[in-house]
Protein backbone atom coordinates (compact mmCIF):
# COMPACT_ATOMS: atom_id res chain seq x y z
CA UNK A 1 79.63 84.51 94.01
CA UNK A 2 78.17 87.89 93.85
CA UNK A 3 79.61 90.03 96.45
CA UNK A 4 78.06 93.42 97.85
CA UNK A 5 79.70 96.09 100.19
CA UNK A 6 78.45 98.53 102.53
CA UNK A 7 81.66 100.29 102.90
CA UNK A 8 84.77 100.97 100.83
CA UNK A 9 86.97 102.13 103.92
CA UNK A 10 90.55 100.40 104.01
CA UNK A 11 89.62 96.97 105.49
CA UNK A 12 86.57 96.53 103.21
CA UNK A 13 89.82 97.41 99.99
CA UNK A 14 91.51 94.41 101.46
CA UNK A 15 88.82 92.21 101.60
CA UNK A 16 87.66 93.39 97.78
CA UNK A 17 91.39 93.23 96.81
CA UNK A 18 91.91 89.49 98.32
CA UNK A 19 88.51 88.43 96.23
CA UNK A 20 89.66 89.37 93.13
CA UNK A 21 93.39 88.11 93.81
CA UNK A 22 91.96 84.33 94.83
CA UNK A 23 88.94 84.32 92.03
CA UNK A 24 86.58 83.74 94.69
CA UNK A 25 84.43 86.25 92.40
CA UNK A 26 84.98 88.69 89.35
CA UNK A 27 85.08 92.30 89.09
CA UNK A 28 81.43 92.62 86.98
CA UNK A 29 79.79 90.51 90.09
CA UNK A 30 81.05 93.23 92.81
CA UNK A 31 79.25 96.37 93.89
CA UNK A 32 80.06 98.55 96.78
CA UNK A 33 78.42 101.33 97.88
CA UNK A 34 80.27 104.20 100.17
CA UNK A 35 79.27 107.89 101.16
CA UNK A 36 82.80 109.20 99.84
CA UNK A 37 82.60 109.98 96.15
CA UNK A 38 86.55 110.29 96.42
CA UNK A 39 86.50 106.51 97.67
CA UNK A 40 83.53 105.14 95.08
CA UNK A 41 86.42 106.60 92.30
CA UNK A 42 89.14 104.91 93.46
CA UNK A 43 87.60 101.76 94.17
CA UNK A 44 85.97 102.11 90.25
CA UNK A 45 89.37 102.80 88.76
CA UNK A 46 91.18 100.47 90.34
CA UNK A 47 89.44 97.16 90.54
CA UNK A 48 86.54 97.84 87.80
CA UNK A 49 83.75 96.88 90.09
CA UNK A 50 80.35 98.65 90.20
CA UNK A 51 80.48 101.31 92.65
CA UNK A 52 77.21 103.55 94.41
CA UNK A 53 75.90 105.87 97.11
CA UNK A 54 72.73 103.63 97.66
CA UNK A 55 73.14 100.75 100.11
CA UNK A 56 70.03 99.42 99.18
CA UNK A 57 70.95 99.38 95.21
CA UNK A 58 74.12 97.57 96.10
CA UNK A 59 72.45 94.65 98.04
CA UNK A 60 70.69 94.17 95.09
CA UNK A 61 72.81 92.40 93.34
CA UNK A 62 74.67 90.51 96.11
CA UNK A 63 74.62 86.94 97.86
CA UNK A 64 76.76 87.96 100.36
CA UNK A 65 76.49 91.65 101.57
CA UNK A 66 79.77 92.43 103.63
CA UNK A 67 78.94 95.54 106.14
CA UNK A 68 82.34 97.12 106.19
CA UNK A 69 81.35 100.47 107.82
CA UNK A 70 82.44 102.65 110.88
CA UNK A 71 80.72 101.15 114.39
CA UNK A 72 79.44 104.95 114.72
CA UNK A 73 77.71 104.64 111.38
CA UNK A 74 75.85 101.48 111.94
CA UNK A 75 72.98 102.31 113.54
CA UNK A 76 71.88 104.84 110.56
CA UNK A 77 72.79 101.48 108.15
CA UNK A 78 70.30 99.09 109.57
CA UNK A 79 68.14 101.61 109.85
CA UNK A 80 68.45 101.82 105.63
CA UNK A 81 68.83 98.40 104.72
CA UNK A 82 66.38 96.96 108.01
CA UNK A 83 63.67 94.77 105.99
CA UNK A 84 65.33 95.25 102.68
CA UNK A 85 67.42 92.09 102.51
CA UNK A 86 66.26 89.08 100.73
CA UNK A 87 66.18 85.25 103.12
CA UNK A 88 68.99 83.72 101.12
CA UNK A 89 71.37 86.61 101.40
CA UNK A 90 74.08 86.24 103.96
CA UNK A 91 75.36 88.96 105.63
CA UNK A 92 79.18 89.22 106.69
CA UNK A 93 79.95 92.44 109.66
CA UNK A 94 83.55 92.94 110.13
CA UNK A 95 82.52 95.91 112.02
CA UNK A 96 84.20 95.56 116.08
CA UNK A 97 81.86 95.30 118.69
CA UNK A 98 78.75 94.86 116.74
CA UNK A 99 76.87 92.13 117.99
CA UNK A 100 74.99 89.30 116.36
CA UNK A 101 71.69 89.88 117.74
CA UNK A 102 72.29 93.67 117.42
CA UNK A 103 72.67 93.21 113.39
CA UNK A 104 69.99 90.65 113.24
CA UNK A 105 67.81 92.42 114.88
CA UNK A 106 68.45 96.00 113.36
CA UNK A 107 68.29 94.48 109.76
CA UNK A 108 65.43 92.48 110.58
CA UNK A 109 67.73 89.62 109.22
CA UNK A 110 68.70 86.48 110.69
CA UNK A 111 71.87 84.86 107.97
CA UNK A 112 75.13 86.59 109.84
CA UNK A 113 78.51 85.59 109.54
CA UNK A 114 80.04 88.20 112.64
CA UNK A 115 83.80 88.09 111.51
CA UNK A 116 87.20 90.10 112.91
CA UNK A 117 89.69 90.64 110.82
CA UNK A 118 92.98 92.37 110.90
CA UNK A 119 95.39 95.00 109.52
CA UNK A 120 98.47 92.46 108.02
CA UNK A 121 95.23 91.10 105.66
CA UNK A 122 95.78 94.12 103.58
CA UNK A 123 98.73 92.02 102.11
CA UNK A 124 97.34 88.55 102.58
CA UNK A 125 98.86 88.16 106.11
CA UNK A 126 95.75 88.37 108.85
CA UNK A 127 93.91 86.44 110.71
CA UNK A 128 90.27 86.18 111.42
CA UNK A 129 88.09 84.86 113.85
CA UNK A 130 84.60 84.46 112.68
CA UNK A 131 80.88 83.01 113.80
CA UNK A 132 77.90 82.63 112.21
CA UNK A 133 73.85 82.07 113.04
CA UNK A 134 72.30 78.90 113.12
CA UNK A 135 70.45 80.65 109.73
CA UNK A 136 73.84 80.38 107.30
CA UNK A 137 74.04 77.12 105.57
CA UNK A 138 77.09 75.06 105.05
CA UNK A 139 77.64 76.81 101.52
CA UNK A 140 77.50 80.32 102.67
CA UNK A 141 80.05 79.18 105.63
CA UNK A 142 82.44 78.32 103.28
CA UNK A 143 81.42 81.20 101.30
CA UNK A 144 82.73 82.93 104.43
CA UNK A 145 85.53 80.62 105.45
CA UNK A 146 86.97 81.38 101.73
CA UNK A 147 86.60 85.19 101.34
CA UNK A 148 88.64 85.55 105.12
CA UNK A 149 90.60 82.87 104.32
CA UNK A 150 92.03 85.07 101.20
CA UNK A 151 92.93 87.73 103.73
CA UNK A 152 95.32 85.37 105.65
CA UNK A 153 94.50 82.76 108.26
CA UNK A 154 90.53 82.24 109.98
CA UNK A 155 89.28 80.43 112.68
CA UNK A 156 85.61 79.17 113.03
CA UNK A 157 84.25 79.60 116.82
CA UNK A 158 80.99 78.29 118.25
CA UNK A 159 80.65 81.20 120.84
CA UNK A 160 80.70 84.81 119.91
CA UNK A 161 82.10 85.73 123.52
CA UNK A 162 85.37 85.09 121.41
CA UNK A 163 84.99 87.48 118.46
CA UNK A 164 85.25 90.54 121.45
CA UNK A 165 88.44 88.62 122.70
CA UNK A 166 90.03 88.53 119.34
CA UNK A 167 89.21 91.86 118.75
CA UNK A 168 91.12 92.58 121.44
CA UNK A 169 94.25 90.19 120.80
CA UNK A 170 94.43 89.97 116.80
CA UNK A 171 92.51 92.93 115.83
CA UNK A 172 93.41 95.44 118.20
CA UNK A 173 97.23 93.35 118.23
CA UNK A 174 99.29 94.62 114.97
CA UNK A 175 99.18 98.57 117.04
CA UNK A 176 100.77 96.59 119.66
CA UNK A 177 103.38 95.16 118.12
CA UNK A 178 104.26 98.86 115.75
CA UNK A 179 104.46 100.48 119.39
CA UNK A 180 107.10 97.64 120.51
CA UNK A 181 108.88 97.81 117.00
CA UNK A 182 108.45 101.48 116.93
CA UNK A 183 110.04 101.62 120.59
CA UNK A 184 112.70 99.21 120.27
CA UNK A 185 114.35 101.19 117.01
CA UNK A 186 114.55 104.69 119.17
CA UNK A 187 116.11 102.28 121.92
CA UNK A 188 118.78 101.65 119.49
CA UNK A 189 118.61 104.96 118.44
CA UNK A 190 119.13 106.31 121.37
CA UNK A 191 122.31 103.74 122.58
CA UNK A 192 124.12 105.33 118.76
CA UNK A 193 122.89 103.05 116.20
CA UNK A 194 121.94 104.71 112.59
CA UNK A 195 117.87 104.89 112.26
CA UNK A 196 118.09 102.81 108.80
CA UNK A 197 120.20 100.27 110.39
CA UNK A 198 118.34 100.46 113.76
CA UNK A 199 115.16 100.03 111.69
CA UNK A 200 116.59 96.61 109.62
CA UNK A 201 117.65 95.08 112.83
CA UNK A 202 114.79 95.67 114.55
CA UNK A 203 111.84 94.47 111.47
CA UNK A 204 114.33 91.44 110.67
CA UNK A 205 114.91 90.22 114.49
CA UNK A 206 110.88 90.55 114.57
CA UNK A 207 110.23 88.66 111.48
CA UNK A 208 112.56 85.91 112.35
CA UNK A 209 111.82 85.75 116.02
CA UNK A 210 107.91 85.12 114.81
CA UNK A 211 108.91 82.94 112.49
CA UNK A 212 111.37 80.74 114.72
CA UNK A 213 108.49 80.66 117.32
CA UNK A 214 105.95 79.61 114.58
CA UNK A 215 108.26 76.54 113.04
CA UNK A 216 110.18 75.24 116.34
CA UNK A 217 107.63 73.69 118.12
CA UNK A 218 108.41 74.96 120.91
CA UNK A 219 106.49 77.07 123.96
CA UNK A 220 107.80 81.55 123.73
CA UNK A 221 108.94 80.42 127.44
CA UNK A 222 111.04 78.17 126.51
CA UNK A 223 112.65 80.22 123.73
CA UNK A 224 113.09 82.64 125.47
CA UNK A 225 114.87 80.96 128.48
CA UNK A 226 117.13 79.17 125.14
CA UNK A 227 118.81 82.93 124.55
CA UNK A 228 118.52 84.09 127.77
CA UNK A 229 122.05 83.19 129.48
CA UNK A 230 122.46 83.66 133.61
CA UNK A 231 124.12 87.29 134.15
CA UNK A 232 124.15 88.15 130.69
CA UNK A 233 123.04 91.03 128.28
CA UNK A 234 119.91 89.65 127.66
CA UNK A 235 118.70 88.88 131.24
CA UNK A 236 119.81 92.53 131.94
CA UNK A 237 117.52 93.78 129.79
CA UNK A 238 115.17 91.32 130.65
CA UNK A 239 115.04 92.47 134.25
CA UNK A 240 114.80 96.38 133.56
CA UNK A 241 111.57 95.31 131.60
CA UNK A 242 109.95 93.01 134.64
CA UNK A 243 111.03 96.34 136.64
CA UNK A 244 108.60 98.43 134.43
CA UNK A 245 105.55 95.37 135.08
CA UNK A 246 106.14 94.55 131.15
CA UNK A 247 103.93 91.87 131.26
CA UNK A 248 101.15 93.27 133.59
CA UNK A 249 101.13 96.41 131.38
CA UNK A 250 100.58 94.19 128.43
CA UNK A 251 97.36 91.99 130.56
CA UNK A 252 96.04 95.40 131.47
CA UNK A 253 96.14 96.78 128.15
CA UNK A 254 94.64 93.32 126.24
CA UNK A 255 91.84 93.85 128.42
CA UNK A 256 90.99 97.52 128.36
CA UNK A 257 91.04 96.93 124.59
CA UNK A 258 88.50 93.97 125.19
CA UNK A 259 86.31 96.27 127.73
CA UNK A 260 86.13 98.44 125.15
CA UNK A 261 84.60 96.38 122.26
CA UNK A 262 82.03 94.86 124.70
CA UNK A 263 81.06 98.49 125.13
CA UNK A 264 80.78 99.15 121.40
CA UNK A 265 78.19 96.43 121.21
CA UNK A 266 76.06 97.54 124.23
């Protein structure tokens, strides 16, 4: 599979990185094109692909073309590449917000795979949602289905609608969840704990928690009703968080992060 990027930021390295890990393609069948020169070298040292400044020389040589820009940059990339890329070529956007139509439409290009990643596939741990136009055949699907599934997890939807919810629950998620982790360790900070040993408690009781939740079987309700004893420590702190609207501040945030990528794509 020859691969093309538009884009050598960090999530377009992760995807490149996972590709070459799996053997889903080889170094000598990879180009990627970015404006940074600083970028094109380090991506050229490191992996030995064929790096460029021209987006339209990099599509040249590629059956999928993964747009891995900045949402503020894509306009001025369609505008490039609009007309340039060849029937069979499929398209893969990772970029949030950027709607379907939008990128066929702008590239004058109908194959589109619209896909969201997310930050743990930098080391093989994310999960992406992903859809695709009625134009992608069965091969370039699982062309698609294997180059996210080398970042982590994916999941195939029907509707696009859900790409803008994921972005908001998966992709915009891992910043929730370093806010909680970064909160919790000045917590125990705070109450006399030792950062490093504050910091071990607090990634390790994460970690396991996910991972009890994941293997059990069982609903995070019922968990967390298992460890949560009448009148004890744990309902205490329970309480002090229902005080602050914990949940609702959670809801309120999920969807101002999901306003916000339906934005992007108007």
């Amino acid at each position: 599979m020859k691969i093309a990027f538009i884009g050598g930021g960090v999530m377009g390295e992760a995807m490149l990185s996972a590709i070459l890990d799996k053997g889903l393609s080889s170094p000598q069948a990879i180009s990627v094109s970015d404006i940074d020169e600083t970028r094109r070298q380090h991506l050229e040292q490191k992996y030995g692909v064929a790096v460029t400044s021209d987006n339209r020389q990099a599509i040249n040589r590629g059956d999928v073309v993964v747009l891995a820009i900045k949402p503020q940059n894509l306009a001025g990339v369609m505008a490039e590449l609009n007309g340039q890329l060849k029937s069979a070529q499929l398209v893969l956007s990772i970029i949030a917000g950027a709607r379907i139509n939008t990128l066929c439409l702008g590239l004058n290009h109908n194959c589109v795979v619209r896909a969201m990643p997310n930050t743990p596939a930098q080391i093989g741990e994310g999960i992406s949602v992903w859809t695709a136009t009625a134009e992608v055949t069965e091969q370039q699907k699982g062309w698609a289905g294997s180059v996210l599934g080398a970042m982590g997890k994916e999941i195939y939807v029907d509707d696009e609608k859900y790409i803008d919810m994921a972005t908001a629950v998966s992709g915009s998620g891992p910043a929730y969840i370093f806010l909680f982790v970064e909160s919790l360790v000045e917590a125990a900070v705070h109450i006399g704990l030792p950062r490093d040993m504050a910091q071990e408690l607090v990634l390790q009781t994460l970690l396991g928690s996910g991972h009890f939740l994941q293997k059990s079987g069982k609903e995070p309700l019922e968990l967390r009703r298992m460890v949560t004893s009448p009148g004890g420590t744990t309902a205490e702190a329970l309480l002090q968080l229902e005080k602050g609207k914990f949940t609702e501040l959670v809801k309120q945030a999920v969807e101002a992060a999901y306003d916000k990528t339906k934005r992007l794509g108007e």
